[in-house]
C-alpha atoms as a PDB file:
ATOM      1  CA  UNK A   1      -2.733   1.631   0.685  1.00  0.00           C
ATOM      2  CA  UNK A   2      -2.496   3.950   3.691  1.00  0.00           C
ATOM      3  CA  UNK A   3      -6.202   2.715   4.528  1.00  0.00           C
ATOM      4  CA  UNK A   4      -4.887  -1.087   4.377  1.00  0.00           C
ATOM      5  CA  UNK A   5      -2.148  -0.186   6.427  1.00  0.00           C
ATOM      6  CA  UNK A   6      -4.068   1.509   9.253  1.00  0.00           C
ATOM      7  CA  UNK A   7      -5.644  -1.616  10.068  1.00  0.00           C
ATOM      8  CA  UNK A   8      -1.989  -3.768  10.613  1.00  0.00           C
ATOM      9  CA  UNK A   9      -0.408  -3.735  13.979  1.00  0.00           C
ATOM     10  CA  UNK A  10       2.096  -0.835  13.786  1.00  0.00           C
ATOM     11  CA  UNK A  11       4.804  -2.747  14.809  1.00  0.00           C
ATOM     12  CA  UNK A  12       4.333  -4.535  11.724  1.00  0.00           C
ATOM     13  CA  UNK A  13       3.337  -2.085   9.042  1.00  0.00           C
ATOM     14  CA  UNK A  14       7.318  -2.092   7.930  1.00  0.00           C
ATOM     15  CA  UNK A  15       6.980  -5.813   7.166  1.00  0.00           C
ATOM     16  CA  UNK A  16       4.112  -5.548   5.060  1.00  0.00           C
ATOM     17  CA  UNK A  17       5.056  -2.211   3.500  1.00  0.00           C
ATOM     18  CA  UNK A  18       8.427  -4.257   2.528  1.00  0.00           C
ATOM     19  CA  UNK A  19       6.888  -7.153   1.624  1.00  0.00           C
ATOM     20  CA  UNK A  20       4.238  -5.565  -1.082  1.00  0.00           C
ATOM     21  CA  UNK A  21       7.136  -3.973  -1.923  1.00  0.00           C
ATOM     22  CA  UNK A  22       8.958  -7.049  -3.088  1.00  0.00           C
ATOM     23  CA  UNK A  23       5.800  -8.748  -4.604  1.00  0.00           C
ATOM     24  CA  UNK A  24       5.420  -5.777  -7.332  1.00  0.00           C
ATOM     25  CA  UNK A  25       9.468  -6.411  -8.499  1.00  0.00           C
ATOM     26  CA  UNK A  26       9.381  -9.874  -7.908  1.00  0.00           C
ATOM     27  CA  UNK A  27       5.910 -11.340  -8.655  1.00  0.00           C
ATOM     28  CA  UNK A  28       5.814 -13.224  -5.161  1.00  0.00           C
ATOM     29  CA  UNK A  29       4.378 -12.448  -1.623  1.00  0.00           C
ATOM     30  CA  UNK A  30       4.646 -14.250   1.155  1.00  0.00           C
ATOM     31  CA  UNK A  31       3.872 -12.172   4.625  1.00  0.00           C
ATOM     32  CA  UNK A  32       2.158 -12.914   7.730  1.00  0.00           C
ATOM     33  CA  UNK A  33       0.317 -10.464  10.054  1.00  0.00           C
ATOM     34  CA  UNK A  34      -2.016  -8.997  12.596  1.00  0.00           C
ATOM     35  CA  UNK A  35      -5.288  -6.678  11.864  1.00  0.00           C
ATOM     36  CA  UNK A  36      -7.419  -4.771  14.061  1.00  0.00           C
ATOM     37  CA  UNK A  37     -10.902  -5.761  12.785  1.00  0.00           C
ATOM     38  CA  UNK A  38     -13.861  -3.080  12.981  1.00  0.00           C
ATOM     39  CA  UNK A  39     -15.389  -5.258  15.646  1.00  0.00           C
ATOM     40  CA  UNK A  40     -12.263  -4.895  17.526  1.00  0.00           C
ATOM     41  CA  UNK A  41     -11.088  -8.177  17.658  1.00  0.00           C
ATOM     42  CA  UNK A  42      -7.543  -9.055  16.485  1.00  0.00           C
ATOM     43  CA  UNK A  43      -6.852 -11.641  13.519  1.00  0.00           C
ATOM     44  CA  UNK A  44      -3.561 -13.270  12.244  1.00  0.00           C
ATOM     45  CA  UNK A  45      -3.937 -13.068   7.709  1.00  0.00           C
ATOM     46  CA  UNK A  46      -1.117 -14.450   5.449  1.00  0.00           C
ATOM     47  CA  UNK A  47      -0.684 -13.423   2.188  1.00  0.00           C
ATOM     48  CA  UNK A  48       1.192 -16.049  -0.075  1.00  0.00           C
ATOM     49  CA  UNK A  49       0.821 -15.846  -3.967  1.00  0.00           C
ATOM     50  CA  UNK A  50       2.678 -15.710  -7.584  1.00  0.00           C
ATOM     51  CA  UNK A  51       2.704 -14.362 -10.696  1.00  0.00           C
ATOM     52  CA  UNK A  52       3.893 -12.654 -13.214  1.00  0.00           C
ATOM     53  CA  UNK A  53       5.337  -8.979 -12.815  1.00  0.00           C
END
């Protein structure tokens, strides 16, 4: 996880950190937000998904 994190936007790390959070109680994610990519180029992912807990 802490490897994940390290490539989000720090300003956005809470967000993400919440919304994984969420997803293992609830089953569903739905977060959008910024990576640093190795080549050092900047990329918007969303995660969206369900299922079961």
């Amino acid at each position: 996880m802490e490897t994940f994190l390290s490539h989000i936007d720090v300003k956005q790390r809470g967000i993400v950190t919440r919304a994984m959070t969420e997803a293992t109680r609830t089953g569903v994610i739905d977060v959008e937000y910024r990576i640093d990519a190795a080549d050092g180029a900047s990329r918007w992912l969303v995660a969206k998904g369900a299922g079961s807990v």
